[in-house]
Protein backbone atom coordinates (compact mmCIF):
# COMPACT_ATOMS: atom_id res chain seq x y z
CA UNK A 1 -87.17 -8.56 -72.64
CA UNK A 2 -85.93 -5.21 -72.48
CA UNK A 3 -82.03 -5.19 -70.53
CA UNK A 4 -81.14 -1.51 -69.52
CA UNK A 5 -76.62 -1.26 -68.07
CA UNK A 6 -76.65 2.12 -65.85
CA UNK A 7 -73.46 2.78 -65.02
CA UNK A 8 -73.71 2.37 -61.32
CA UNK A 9 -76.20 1.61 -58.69
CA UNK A 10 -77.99 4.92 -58.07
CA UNK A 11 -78.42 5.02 -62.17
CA UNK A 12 -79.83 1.86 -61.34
CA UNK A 13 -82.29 2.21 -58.56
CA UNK A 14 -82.89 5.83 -59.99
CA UNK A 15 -84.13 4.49 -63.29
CA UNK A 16 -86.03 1.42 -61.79
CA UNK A 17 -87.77 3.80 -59.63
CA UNK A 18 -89.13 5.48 -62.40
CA UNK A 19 -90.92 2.66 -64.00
CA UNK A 20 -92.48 1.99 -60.40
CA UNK A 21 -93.62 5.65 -60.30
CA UNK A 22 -94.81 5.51 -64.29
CA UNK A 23 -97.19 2.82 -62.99
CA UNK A 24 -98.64 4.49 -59.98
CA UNK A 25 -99.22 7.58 -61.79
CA UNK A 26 -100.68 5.63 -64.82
CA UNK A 27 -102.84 3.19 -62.15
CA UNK A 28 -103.44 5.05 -58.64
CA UNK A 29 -104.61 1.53 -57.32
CA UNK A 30 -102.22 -0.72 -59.10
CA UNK A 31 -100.58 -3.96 -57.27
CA UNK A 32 -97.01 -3.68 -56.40
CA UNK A 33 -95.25 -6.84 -56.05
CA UNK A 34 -92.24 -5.80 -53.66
CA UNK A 35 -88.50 -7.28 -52.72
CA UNK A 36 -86.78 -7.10 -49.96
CA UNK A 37 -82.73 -7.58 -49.37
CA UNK A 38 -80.10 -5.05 -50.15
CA UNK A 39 -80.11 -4.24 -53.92
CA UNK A 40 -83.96 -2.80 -53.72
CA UNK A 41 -83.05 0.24 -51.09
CA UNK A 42 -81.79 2.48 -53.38
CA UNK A 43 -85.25 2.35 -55.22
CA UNK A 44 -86.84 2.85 -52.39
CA UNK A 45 -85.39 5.25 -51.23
CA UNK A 46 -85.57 7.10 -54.41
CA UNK A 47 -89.34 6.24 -54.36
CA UNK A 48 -89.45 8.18 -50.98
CA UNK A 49 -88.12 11.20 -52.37
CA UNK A 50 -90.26 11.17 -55.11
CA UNK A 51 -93.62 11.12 -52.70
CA UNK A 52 -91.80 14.01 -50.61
CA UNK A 53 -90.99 16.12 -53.27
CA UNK A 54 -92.65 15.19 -56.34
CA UNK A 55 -96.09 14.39 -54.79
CA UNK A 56 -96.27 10.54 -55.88
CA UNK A 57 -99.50 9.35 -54.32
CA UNK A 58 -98.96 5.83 -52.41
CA UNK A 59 -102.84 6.17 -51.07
CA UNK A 60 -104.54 3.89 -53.31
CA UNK A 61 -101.71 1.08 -54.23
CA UNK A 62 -101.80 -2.09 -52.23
CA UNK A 63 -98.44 -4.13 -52.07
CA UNK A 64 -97.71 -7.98 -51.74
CA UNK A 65 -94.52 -9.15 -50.66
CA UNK A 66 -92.65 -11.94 -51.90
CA UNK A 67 -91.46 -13.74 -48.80
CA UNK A 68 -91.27 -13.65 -44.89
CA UNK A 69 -88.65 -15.95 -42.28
CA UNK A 70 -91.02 -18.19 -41.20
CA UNK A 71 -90.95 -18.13 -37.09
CA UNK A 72 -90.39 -14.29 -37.53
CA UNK A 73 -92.78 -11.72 -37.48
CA UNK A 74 -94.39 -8.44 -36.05
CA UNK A 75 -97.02 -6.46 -34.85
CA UNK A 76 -97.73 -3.99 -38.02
CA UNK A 77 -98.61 -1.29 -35.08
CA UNK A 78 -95.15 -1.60 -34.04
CA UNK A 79 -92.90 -2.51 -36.63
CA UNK A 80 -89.20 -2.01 -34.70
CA UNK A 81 -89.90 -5.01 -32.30
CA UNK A 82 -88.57 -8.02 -34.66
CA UNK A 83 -85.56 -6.04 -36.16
CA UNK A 84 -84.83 -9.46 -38.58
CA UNK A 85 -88.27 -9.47 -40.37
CA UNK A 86 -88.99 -8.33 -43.84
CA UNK A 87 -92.02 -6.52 -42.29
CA UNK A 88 -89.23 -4.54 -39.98
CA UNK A 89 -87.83 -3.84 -43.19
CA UNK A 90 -90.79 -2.98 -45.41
CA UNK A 91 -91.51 -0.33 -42.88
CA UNK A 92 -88.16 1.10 -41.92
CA UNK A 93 -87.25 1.18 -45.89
CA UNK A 94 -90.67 2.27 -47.31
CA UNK A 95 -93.79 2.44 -45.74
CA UNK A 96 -93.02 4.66 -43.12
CA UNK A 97 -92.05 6.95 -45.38
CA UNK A 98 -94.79 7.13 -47.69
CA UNK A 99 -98.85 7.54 -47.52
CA UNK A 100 -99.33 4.00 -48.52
CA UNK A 101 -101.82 2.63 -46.20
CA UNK A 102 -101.57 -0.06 -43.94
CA UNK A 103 -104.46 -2.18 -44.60
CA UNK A 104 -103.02 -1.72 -48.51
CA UNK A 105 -99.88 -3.89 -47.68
CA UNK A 106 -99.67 -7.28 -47.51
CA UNK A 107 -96.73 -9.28 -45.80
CA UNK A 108 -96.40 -12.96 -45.54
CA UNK A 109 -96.83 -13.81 -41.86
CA UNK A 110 -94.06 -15.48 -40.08
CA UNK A 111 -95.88 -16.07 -36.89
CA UNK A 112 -98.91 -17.92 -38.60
CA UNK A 113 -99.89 -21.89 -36.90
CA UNK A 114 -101.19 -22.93 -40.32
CA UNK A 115 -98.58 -22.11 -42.89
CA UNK A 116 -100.22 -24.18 -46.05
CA UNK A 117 -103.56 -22.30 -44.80
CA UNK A 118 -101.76 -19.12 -44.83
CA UNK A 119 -100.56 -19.50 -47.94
CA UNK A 120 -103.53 -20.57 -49.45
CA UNK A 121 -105.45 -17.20 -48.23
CA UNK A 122 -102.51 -15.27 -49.96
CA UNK A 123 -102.89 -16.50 -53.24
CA UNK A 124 -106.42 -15.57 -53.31
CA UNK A 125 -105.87 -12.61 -51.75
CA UNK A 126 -103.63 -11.49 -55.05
CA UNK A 127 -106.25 -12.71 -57.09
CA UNK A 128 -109.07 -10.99 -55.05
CA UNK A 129 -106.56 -7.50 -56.19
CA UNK A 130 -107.11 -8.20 -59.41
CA UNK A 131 -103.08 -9.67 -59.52
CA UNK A 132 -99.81 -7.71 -59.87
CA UNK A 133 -99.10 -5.14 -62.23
CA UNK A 134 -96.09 -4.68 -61.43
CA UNK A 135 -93.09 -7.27 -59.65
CA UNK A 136 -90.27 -5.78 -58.63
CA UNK A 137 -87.05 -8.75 -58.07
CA UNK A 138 -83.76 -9.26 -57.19
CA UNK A 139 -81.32 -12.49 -57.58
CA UNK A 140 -80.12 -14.48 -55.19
CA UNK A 141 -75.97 -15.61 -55.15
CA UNK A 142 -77.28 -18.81 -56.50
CA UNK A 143 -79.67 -17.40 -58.99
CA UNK A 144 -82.70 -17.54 -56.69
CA UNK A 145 -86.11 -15.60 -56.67
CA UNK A 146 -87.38 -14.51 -53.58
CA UNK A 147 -87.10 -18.05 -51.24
CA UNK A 148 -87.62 -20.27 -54.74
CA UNK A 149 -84.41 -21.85 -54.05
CA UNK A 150 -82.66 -24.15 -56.54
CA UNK A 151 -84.74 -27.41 -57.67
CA UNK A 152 -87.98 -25.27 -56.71
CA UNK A 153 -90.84 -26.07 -58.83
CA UNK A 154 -91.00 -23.40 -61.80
CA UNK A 155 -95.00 -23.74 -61.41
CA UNK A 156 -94.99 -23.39 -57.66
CA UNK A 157 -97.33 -21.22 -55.73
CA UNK A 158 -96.65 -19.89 -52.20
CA UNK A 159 -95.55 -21.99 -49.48
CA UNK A 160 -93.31 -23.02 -46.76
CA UNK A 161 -89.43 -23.09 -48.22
CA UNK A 162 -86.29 -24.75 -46.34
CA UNK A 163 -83.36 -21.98 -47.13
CA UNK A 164 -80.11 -23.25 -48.41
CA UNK A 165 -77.11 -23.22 -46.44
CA UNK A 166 -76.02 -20.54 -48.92
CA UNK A 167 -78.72 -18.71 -48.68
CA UNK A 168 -78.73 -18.85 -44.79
CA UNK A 169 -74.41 -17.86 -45.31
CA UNK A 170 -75.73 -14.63 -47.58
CA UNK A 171 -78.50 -13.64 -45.02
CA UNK A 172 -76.40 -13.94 -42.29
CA UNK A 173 -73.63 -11.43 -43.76
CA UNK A 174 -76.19 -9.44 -45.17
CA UNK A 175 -78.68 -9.12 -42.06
CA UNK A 176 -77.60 -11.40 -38.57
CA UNK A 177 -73.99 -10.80 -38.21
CA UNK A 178 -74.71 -7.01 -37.89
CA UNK A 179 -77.32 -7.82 -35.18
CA UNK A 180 -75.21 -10.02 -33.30
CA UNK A 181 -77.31 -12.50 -34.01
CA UNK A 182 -75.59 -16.24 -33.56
CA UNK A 183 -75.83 -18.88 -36.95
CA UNK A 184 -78.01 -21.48 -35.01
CA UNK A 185 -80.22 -18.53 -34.31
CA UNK A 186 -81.36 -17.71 -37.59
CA UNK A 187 -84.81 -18.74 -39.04
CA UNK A 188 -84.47 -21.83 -41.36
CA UNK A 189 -87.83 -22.09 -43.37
CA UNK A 190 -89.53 -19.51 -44.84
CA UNK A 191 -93.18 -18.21 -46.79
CA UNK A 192 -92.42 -17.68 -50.52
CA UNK A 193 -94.42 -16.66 -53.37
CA UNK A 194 -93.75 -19.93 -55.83
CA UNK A 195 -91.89 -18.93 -59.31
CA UNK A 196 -95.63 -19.72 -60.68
CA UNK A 197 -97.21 -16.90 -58.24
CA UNK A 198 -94.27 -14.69 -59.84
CA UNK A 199 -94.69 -15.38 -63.55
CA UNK A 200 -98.67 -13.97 -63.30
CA UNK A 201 -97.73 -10.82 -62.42
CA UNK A 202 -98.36 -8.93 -65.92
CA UNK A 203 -94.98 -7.05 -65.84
CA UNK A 204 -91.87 -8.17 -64.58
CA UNK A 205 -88.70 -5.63 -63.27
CA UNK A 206 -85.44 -7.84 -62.12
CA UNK A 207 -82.49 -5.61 -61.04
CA UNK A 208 -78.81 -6.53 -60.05
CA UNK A 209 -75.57 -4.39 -58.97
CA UNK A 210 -72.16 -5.74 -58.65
CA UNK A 211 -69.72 -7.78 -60.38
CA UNK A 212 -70.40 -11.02 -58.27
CA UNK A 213 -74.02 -11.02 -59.44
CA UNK A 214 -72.59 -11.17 -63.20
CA UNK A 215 -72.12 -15.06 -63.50
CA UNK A 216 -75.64 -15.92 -62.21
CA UNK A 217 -77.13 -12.74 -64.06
CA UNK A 218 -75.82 -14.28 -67.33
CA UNK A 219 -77.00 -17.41 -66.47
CA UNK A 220 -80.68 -16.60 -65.92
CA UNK A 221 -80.62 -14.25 -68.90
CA UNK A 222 -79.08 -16.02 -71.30
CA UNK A 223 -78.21 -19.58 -70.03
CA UNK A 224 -81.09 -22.57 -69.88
CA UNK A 225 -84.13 -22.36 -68.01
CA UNK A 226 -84.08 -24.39 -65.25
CA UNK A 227 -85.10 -25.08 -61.72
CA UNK A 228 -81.67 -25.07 -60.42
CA UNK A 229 -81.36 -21.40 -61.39
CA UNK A 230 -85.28 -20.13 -60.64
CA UNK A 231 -84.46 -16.45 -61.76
CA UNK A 232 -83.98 -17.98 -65.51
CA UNK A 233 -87.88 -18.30 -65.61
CA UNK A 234 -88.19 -14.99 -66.49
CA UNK A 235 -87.61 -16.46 -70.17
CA UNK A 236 -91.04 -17.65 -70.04
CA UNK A 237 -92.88 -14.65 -68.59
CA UNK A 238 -95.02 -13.56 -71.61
CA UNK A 239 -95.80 -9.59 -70.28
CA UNK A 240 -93.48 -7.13 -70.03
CA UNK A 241 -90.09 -7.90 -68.39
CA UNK A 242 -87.44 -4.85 -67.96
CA UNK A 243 -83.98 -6.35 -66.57
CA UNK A 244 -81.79 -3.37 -64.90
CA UNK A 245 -78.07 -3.82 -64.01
CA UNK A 246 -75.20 -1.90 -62.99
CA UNK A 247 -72.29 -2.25 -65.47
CA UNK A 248 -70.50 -4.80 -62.82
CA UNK A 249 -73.40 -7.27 -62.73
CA UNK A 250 -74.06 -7.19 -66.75
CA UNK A 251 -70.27 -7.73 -67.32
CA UNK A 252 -70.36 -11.66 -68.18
CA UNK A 253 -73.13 -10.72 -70.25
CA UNK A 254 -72.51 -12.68 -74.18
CA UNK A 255 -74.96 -9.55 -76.07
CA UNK A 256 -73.60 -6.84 -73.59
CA UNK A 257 -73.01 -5.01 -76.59
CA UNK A 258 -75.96 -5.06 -78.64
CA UNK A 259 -78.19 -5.10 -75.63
CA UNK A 260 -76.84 -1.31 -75.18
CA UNK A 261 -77.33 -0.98 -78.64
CA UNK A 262 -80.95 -1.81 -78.30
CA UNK A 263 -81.72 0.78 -75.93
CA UNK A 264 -79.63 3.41 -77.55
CA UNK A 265 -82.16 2.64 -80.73
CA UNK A 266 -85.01 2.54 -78.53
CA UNK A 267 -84.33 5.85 -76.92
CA UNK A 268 -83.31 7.35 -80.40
CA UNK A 269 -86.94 6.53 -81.94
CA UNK A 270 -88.85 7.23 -78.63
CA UNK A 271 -89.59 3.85 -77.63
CA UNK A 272 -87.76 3.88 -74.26
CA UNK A 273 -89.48 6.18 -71.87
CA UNK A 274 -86.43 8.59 -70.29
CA UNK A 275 -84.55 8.34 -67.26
């Protein structure tokens, strides 16, 4: 597990951006495993100005998404009618602004009558890609991946997940109260990719800013694995697993120090591709 400390959040989503673009140049039709929430704009956005003005080539990749509000959802053609949905997102953040194409991405659908059916015809849809080459996370308050919320199965697959009152708290801040958008209003269930789905993907990049992320980043790092904090399965992913965090959310960090020291070494013998 490589851990890379920027010292803010553009370091952050500048540097995680570059692994993402390392892989599309490497693989034109590689699988991108995306996020959604607030700590993954700044790499997209960064990913959008590398397409404008450095010619990164979205044409080939196809994209899977980790989760969707179930009872939400959107017509791809026109993505601005749900403004709550992670599709509305997707597009607004990224895929507007790049050449990806649009029967490339894939979105769990809110909307669908058959949830376990759905879900199902996603997993085998990953598979039918060949699988992910590349997941892209954040972490949840309480140490979540995508909607895996505490006690989730670490083997699960994709399904139908009822969201914790504090994730439904976060995502109200984060998204509702903005919209004016009332508490009883919000979606309570949604489509997940399981912690199982996750752990296939062959490489692995988790990324947190901010100091109240430190406690749970710790935790999942260097704490227990355990279902009560999903995010700490990435101690059992056996690919390649990059961990990028601001210098707020690695501060309750017990190897701060010699994980700096690591990459320092790294970069000094070549190891650690540059910024």
């Amino acid at each position: 597990m490589d851990i890379i400390v920027k010292n803010d959040y553009e370091e952050l989503s500048k540097y995680t951006a570059g692994i993402i673009a390392r892989t599309v140049r490497s693989k034109p039709d590689c699988v991108l495993g995306l996020a959604t929430g607030s700590t993954p704009i700044g790499t997209y956005k960064e990913l959008i100005r590398l397409h404008k003005e450095g010619g990164l080539d979205f044409s080939q990749v196809r994209t899977f998404n980790l989760d969707e509000y179930y009872g939400v959802g959107i017509d791809l053609e026109k993505p601005y009618e749900a403004d709550q949905s992670y599709a509305r997102f997707m597009y607004e953040e990224l895929f507007r602004h790049i050449n990806i194409r649009q029967e490339n991405i894939h979105i769990p659908d809110g909307l669908t009558p058959s949830p376990e059916e759905f879900c199902a015809w996603y997993e085998q849809e990953i598979r039918n890609c060949g699988g992910i080459d590349l997941q892209l996370l954040g972490i949840g308050g309480d140490g979540h991946w995508a909607f895996n919320e505490p006690g989730s199965s670490l083997g699960s697959r994709t399904r139908l997940q009822a969201l914790t009152q504090q994730t439904l708290d976060d995502n109200y801040e984060s998204f509702y109260k903005k919209a004016g958008i009332d508490r009883a209003d919000m979606p309570h269930f949604a489509i997940t990719m399981g912690i199982g789905t996750i752990l296939e993907a062959r490489n692995i990049i988790m990324i947190a800013n901010g100091v109240r992320k430190a406690d749970v980043v710790a935790k999942s790092i260097e704490g227990p694995v355990t279902s009560q904090i999903t995010a700490s399965a990435i101690q059992l992913h056996s690919g390649g697993i990059t961990v990028v965090l601001d210098r707020g959310a690695a501060s309750k960090l017990k190897g701060l120090e010699h994980y700096i020291y690591v990459e320092k070494i790294k970069r000094q013998f070549g190891f650690e591709p540059a910024d």
